[in-house]
Each structure stands twice: as structure tokens, then as C-alpha cells.
C-alpha atoms as a PDB file:
ATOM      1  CA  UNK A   1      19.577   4.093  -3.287  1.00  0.00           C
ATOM      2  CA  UNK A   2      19.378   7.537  -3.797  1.00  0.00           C
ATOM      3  CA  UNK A   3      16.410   7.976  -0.363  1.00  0.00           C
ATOM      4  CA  UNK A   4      19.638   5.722   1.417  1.00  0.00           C
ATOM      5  CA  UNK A   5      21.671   8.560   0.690  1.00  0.00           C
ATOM      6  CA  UNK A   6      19.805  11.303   2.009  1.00  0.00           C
ATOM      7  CA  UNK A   7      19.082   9.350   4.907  1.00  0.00           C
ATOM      8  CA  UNK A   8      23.165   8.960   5.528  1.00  0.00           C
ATOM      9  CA  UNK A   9      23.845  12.478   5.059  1.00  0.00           C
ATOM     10  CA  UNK A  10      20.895  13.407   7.142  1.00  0.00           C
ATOM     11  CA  UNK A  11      22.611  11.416  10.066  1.00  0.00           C
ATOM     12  CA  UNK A  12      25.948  12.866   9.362  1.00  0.00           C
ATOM     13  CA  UNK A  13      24.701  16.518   9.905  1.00  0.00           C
ATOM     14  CA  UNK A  14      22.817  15.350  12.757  1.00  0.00           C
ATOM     15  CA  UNK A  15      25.825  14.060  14.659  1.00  0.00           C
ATOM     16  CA  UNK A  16      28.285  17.289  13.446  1.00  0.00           C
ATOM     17  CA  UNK A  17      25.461  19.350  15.408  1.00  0.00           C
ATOM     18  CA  UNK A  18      25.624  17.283  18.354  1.00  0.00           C
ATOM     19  CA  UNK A  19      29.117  17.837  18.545  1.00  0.00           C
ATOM     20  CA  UNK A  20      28.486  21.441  18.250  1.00  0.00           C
ATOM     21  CA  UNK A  21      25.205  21.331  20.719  1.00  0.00           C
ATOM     22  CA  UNK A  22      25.535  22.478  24.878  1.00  0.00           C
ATOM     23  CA  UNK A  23      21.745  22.429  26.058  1.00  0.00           C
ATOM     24  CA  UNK A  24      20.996  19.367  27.164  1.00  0.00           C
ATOM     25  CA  UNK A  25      17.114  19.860  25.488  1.00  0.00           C
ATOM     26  CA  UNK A  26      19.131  20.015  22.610  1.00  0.00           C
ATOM     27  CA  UNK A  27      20.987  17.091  22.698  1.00  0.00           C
ATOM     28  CA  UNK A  28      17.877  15.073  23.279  1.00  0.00           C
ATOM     29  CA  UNK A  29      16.306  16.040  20.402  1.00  0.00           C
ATOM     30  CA  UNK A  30      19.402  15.633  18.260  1.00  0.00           C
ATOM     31  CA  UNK A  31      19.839  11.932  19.825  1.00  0.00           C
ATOM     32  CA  UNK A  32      16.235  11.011  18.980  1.00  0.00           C
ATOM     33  CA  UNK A  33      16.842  12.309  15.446  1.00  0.00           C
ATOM     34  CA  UNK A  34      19.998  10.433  15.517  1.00  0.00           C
ATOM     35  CA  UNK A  35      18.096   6.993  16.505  1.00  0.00           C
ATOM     36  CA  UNK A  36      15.278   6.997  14.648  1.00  0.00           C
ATOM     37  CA  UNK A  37      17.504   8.051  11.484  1.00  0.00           C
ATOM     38  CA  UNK A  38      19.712   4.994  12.324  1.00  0.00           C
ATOM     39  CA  UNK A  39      16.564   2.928  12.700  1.00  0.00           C
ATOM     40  CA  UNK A  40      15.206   3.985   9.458  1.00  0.00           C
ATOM     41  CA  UNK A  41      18.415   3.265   7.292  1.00  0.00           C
ATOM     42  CA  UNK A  42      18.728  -0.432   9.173  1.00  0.00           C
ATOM     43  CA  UNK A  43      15.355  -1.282   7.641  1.00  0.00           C
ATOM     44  CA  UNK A  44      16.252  -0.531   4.087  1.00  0.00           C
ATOM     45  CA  UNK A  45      17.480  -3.092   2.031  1.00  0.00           C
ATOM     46  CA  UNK A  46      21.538  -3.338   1.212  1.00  0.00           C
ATOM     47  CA  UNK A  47      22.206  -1.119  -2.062  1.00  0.00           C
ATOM     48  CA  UNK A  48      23.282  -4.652  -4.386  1.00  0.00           C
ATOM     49  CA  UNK A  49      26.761  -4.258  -6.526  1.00  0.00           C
ATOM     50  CA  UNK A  50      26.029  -2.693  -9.817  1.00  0.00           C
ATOM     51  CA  UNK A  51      27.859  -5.942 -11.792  1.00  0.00           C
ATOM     52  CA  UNK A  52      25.391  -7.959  -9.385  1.00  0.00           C
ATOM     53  CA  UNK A  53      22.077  -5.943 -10.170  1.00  0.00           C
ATOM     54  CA  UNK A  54      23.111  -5.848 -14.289  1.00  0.00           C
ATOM     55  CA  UNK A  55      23.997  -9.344 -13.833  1.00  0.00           C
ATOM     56  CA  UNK A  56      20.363  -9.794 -12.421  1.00  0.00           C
ATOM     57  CA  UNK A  57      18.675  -7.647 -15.288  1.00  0.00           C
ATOM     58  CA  UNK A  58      20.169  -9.249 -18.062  1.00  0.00           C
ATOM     59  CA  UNK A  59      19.049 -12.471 -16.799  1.00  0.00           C
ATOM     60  CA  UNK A  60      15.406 -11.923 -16.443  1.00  0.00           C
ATOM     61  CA  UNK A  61      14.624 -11.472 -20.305  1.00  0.00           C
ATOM     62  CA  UNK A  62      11.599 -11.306 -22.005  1.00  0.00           C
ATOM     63  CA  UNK A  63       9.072  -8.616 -20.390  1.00  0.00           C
ATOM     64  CA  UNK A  64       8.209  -7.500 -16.911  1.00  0.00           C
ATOM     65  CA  UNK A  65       4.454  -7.272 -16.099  1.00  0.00           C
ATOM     66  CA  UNK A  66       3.074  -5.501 -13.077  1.00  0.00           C
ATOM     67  CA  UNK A  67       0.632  -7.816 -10.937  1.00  0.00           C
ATOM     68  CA  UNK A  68      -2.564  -6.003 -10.000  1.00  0.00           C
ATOM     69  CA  UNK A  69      -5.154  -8.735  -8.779  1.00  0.00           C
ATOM     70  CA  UNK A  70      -4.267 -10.759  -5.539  1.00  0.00           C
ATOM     71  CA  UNK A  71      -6.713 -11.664  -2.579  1.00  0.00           C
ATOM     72  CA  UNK A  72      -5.616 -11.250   0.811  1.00  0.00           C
ATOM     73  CA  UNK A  73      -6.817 -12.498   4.094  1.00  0.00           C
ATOM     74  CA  UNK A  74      -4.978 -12.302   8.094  1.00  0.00           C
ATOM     75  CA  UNK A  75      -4.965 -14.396  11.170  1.00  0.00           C
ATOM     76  CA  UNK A  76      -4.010 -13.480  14.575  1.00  0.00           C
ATOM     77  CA  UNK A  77       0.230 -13.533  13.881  1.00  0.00           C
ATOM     78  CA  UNK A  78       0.174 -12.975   9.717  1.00  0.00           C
ATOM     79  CA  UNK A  79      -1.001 -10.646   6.828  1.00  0.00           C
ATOM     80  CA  UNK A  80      -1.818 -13.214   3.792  1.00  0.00           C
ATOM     81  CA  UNK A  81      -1.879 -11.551   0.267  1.00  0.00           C
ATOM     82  CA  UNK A  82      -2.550 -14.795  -2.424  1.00  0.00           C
ATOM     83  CA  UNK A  83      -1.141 -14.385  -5.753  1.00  0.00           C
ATOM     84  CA  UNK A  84      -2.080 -16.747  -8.714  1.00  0.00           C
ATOM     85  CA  UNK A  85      -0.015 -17.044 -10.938  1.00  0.00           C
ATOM     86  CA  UNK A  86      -0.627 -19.911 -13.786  1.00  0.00           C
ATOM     87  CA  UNK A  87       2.402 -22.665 -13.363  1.00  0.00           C
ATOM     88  CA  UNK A  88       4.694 -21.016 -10.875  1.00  0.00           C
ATOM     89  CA  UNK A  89       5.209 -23.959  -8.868  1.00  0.00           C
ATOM     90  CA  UNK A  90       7.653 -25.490 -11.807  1.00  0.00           C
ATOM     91  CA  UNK A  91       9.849 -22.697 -11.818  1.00  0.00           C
ATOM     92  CA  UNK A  92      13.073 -23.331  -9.349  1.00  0.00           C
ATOM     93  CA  UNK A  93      12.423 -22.105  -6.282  1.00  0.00           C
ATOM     94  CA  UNK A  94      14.950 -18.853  -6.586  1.00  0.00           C
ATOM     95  CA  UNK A  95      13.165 -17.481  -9.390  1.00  0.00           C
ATOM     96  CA  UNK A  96      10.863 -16.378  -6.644  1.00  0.00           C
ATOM     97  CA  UNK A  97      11.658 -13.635  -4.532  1.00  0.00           C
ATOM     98  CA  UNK A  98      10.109 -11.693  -2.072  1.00  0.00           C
ATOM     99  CA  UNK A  99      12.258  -8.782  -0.200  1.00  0.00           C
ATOM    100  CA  UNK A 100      10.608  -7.219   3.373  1.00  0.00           C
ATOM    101  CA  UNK A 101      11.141  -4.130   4.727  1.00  0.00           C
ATOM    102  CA  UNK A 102       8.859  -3.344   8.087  1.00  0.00           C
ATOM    103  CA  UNK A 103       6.206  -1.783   5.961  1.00  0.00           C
ATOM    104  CA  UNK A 104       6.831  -3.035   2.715  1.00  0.00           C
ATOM    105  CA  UNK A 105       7.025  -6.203   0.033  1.00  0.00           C
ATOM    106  CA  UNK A 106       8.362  -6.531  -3.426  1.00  0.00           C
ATOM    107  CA  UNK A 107       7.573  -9.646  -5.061  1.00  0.00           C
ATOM    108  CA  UNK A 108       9.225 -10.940  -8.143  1.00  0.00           C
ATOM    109  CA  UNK A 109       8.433 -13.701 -10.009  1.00  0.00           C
ATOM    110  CA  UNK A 110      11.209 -14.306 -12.897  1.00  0.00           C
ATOM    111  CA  UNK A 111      10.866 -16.375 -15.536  1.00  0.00           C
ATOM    112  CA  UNK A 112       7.517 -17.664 -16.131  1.00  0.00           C
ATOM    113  CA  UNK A 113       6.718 -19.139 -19.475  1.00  0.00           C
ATOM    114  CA  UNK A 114       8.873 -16.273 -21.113  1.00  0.00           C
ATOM    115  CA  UNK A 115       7.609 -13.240 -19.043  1.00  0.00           C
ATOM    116  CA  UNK A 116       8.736 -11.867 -15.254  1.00  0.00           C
ATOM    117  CA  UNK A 117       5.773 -10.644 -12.631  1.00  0.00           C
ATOM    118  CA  UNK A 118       6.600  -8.006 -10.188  1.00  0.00           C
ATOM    119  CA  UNK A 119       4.393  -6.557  -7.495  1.00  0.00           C
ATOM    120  CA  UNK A 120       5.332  -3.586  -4.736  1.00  0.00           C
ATOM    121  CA  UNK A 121       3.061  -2.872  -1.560  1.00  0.00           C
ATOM    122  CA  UNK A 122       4.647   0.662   0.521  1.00  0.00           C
ATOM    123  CA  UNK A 123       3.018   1.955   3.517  1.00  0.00           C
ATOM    124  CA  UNK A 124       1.798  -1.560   4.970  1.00  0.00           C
ATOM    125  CA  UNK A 125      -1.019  -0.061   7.635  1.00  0.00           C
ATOM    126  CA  UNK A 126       1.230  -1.685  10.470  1.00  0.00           C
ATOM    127  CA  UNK A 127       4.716  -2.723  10.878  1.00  0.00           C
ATOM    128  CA  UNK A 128       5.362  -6.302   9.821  1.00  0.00           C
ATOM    129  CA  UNK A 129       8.522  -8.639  11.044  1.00  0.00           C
ATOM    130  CA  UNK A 130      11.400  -8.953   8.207  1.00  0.00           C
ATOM    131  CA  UNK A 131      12.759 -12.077   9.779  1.00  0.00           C
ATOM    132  CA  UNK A 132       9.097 -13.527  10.543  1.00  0.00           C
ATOM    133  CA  UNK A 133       8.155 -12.962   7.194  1.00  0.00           C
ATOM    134  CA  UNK A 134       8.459 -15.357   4.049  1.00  0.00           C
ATOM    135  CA  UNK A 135       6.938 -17.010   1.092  1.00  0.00           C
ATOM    136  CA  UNK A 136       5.328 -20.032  -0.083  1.00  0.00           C
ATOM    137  CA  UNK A 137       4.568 -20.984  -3.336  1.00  0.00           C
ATOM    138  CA  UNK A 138       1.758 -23.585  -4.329  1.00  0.00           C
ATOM    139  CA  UNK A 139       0.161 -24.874  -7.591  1.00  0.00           C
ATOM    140  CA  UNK A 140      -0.631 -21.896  -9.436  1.00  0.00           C
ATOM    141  CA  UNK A 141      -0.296 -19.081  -6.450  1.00  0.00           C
ATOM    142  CA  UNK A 142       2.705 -17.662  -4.433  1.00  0.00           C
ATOM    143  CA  UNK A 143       1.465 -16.933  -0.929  1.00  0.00           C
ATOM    144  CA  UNK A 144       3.348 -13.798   0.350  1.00  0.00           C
ATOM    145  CA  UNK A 145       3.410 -14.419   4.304  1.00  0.00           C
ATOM    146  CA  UNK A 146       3.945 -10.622   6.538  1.00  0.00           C
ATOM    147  CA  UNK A 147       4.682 -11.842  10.151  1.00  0.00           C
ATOM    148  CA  UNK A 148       2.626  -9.274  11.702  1.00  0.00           C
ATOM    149  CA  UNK A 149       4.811  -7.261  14.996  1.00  0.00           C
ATOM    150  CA  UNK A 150       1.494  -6.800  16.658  1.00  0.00           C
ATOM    151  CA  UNK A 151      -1.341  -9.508  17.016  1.00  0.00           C
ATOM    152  CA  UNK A 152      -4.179  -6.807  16.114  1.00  0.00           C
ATOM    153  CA  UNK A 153      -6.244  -7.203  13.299  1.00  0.00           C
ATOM    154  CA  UNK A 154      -5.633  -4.853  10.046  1.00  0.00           C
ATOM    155  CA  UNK A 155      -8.815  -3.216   8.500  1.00  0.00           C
ATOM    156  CA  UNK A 156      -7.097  -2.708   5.412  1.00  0.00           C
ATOM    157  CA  UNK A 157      -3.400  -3.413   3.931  1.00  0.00           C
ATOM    158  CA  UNK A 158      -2.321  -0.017   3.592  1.00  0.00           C
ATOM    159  CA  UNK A 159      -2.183   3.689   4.647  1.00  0.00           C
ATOM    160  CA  UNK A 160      -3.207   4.691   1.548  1.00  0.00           C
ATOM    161  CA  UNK A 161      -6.291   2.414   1.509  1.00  0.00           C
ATOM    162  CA  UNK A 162      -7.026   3.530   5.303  1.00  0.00           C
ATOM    163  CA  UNK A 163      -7.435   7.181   3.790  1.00  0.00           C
ATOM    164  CA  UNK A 164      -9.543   6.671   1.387  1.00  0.00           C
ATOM    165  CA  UNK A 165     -11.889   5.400   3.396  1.00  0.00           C
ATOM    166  CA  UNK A 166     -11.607   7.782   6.018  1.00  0.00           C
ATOM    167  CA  UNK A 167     -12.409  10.152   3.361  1.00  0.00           C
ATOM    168  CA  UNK A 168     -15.472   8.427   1.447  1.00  0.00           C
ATOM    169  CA  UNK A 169     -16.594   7.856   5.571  1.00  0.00           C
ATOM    170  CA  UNK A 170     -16.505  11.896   6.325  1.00  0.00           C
ATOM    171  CA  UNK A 171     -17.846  12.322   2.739  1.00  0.00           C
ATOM    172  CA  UNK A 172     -21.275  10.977   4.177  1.00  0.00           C
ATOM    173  CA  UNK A 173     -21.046  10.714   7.543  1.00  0.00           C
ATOM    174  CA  UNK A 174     -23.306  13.971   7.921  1.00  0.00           C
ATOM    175  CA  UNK A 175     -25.798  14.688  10.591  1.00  0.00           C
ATOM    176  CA  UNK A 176     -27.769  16.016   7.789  1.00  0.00           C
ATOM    177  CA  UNK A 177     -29.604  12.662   5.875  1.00  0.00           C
ATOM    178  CA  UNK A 178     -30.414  14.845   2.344  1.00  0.00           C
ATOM    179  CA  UNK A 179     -26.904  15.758   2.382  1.00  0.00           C
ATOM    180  CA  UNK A 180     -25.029  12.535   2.694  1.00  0.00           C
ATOM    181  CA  UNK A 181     -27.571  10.985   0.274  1.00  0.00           C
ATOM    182  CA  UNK A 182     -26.847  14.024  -2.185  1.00  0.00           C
ATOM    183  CA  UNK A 183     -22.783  13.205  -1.604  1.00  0.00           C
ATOM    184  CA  UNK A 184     -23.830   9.497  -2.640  1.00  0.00           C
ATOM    185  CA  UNK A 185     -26.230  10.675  -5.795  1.00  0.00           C
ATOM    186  CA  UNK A 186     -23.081  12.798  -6.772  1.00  0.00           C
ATOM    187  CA  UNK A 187     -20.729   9.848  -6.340  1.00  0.00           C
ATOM    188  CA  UNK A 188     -22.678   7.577  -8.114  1.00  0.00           C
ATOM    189  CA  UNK A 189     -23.121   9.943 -10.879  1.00  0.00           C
ATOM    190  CA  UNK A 190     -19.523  10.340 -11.093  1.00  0.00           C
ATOM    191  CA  UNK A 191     -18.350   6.555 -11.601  1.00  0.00           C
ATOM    192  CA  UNK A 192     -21.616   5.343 -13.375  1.00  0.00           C
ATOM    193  CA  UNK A 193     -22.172   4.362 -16.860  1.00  0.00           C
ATOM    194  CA  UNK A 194     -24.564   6.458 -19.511  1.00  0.00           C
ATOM    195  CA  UNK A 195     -27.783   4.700 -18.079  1.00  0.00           C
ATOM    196  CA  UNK A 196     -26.584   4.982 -14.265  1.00  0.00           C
ATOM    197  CA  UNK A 197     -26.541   8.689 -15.167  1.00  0.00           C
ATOM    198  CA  UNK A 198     -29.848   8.460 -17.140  1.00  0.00           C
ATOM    199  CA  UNK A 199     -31.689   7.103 -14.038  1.00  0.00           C
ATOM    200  CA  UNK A 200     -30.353   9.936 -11.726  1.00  0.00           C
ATOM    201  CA  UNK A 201     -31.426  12.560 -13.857  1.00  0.00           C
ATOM    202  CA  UNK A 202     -34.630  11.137 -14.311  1.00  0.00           C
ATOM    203  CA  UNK A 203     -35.000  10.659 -10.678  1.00  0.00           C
ATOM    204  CA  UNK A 204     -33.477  14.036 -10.172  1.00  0.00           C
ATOM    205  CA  UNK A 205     -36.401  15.905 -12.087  1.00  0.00           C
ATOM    206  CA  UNK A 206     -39.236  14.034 -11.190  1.00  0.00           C
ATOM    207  CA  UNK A 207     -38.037  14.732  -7.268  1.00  0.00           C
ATOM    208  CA  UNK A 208     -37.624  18.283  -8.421  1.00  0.00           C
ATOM    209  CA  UNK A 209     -41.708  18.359 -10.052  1.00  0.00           C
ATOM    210  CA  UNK A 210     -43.149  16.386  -6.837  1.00  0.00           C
ATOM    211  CA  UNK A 211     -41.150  19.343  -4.702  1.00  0.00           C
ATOM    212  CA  UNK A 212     -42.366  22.024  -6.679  1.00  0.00           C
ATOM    213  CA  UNK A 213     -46.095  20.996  -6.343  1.00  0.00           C
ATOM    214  CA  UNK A 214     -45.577  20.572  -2.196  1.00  0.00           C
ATOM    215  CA  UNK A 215     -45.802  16.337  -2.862  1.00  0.00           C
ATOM    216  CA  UNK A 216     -42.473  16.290  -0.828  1.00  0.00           C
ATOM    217  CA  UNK A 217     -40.250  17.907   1.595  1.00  0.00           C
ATOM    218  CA  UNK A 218     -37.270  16.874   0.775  1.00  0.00           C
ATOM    219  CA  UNK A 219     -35.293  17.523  -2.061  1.00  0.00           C
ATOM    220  CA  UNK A 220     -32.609  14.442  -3.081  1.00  0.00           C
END
């Protein structure tokens, strides 16, 4: 509610200045701003009452838990993400809810043998269809359907993701081979148990010895 805001107010001052504005380069700009400001507040979702949304949060009781594990898979038109979820197919059919924006989901399961589920994707990787889009539920899983806009397929589900591995990529994609393997050593270092780390130093100083007596060129 309060991002709606700033978005309003942000597309109030934009059209006072284009009252204000003579130069036609100007006035472009300003009526871009002014479109893709009025685009951006058309895809968020419609603030609810405030008797409606306490009305709502009285009524889930017991405790909310965050989903974290789901599987996901795409064809040529949709993004599938596969959520299982123990019994949901007995709950009524509202106690499901999934709300779309074009590149996000909320789901929110309430209800379900005393306890509500909620999960949130932001920053889908692409732009997804709020009217294409929907839900299904099954025995045991709710299937979260995002119409994709483009027929393309999606390497990963979000930004975020897409990032991260554009970073781990340029982390070893070197044109030196001792470096990217010493980026990898370091890495595995890093997230590996006591014996993972064991075996690297151990294969660290015996690499060291064999370089030191001129068995080896190169140093891991």
C-alpha cells in the first residue's frame, strides 16, 4: 500500500510538470514517465478495505508457515511451480488463493489441519499474464499455473536466481585454468563440512611439497 502511494504521488508531480513543461523533448519524456507510471500502478493489486483485510486475518487462526520447497517445471505457454501440500484437496476451494501481478505470485493456503501456508515469488525472470494465469489444486499439491506473455523458455524463475548465476559463471569463467579451479577450491572450502575442508588442505600441501621439489608446474 504504502509503494501504491508513492507511485500515485509520483504521477501527480509528473503531470503538474507537464502542465508547467514548453519543450516538446520535455514533454516526451514527462509522457513516457507518465505511462509507464500509470502502467506500473494498473498492475498492482487493489489496496482491500481495512474491515475486509481484519476480517480476513482474524479468520485464518492458528499459525502461518512460510513454504520453502516446491518443484517447478515450463512448457511452451506456462511457468509450473508444484506445491505439496499434505490434504489440501479437502479444504473448500476458497481457502486457496493465489493473487498475480505480471512478475509476481502470492500463494495462500488457509486453513489446513489447524495451520495457514503462504508463499511469495517477486521479480519473475519474465512477465507472466494475470488473466492467463490460475491455480489448480490436486491430491496433496496446489499447482500454481503463470500464463507466460512470451512463448520463450525461462532458464530460471527469477531475477534474483539469474544473478547469481551470472555471478558464480564470471566467478570461473577465466581464461586462466589454475585460477578458476582456485575460485572453485575456495568455494568449496567455503560451504564444505570439517572433512571437505580436511581434504583441501591436505591436497593443498601436498600440491604445495610436489611444487616445491619441481614435481609440478602448477600450483592448485
Amino acid at each position: 500500500l504504502l509503494f501504491l502511494n508513492q507511485l500515485q504521488k509520483d504521477l501527480e508531480e509528473v503531470k503538474e510538470l507537464l502542465t508547467k513543461a514548453t519543450r516538446k523533448r520535455l514533454r516526451d519524456v514527462l509522457m513516457t514517465e507518465k505511462y509507464k507510471l500509470e502502467l506500473e500502478i494498473k498492475s498492482q493489486p487493489p489496496p482491500k478495505p481495512k474491515d475486509v483485510a481484519e476480517e480476513e486475518k482474524s479468520s485464518l487462526g492458528g499459525y502461518t508457515v512460510k513454504i520453502n520447497n516446491y518443484g517447478w517445471d515450463q512448457s511452451d505457454k506456462f511457468i509450473k511451480i508444484y506445491v505439496s501440500l499434505n490434504g489440501v484437496q479437502k479444504l473448500p476451494a476458497e481457502n486457496v488463493e493465489v493473487n498475480f501481478t505480471e512478475r509476481s505470485f502470492d500463494l495462500l493456503v488457509k486453513n489446513l489441519n489447524g495451520k495457514n501456508y503462504t508463499m511469495t515469488f517477486n521479480n519473475l525472470l519474465k512477465p507472466i499474464s494475470v488473466e492467463g494465469s490460475s491455480r489448480k489444486i490436486k491430491t496433496d499439491t496446489v499447482l500454481v499455473m503463470c500464463r507466460k506473455k512470451r512463448e520463450e523458455k525461462w532458464e530460471c524463475l527469477t531475477q534474483v536466481e539469474k544473478e547469481s548465476k551470472e555471478k558464480e559463471k564470471a566467478a570461473y569463467d577465466t581464461s586462466d585454468p589454475s585460477e578458476g579451479l582456485m575460485n572453485l577450491l575456495k568455494k568449496m572450502y567455503a560451504e564444505g563440512d570439517d572433512e571437505m575442508k580436511r581434504t583441501i588442505n591436505k591436497a593443498w600441501v601436498e600440491s604445495r611439497e610436489k611444487q616445491s621439489k619441481g614435481d609440478t608446474p602448477m600450483d592448485i
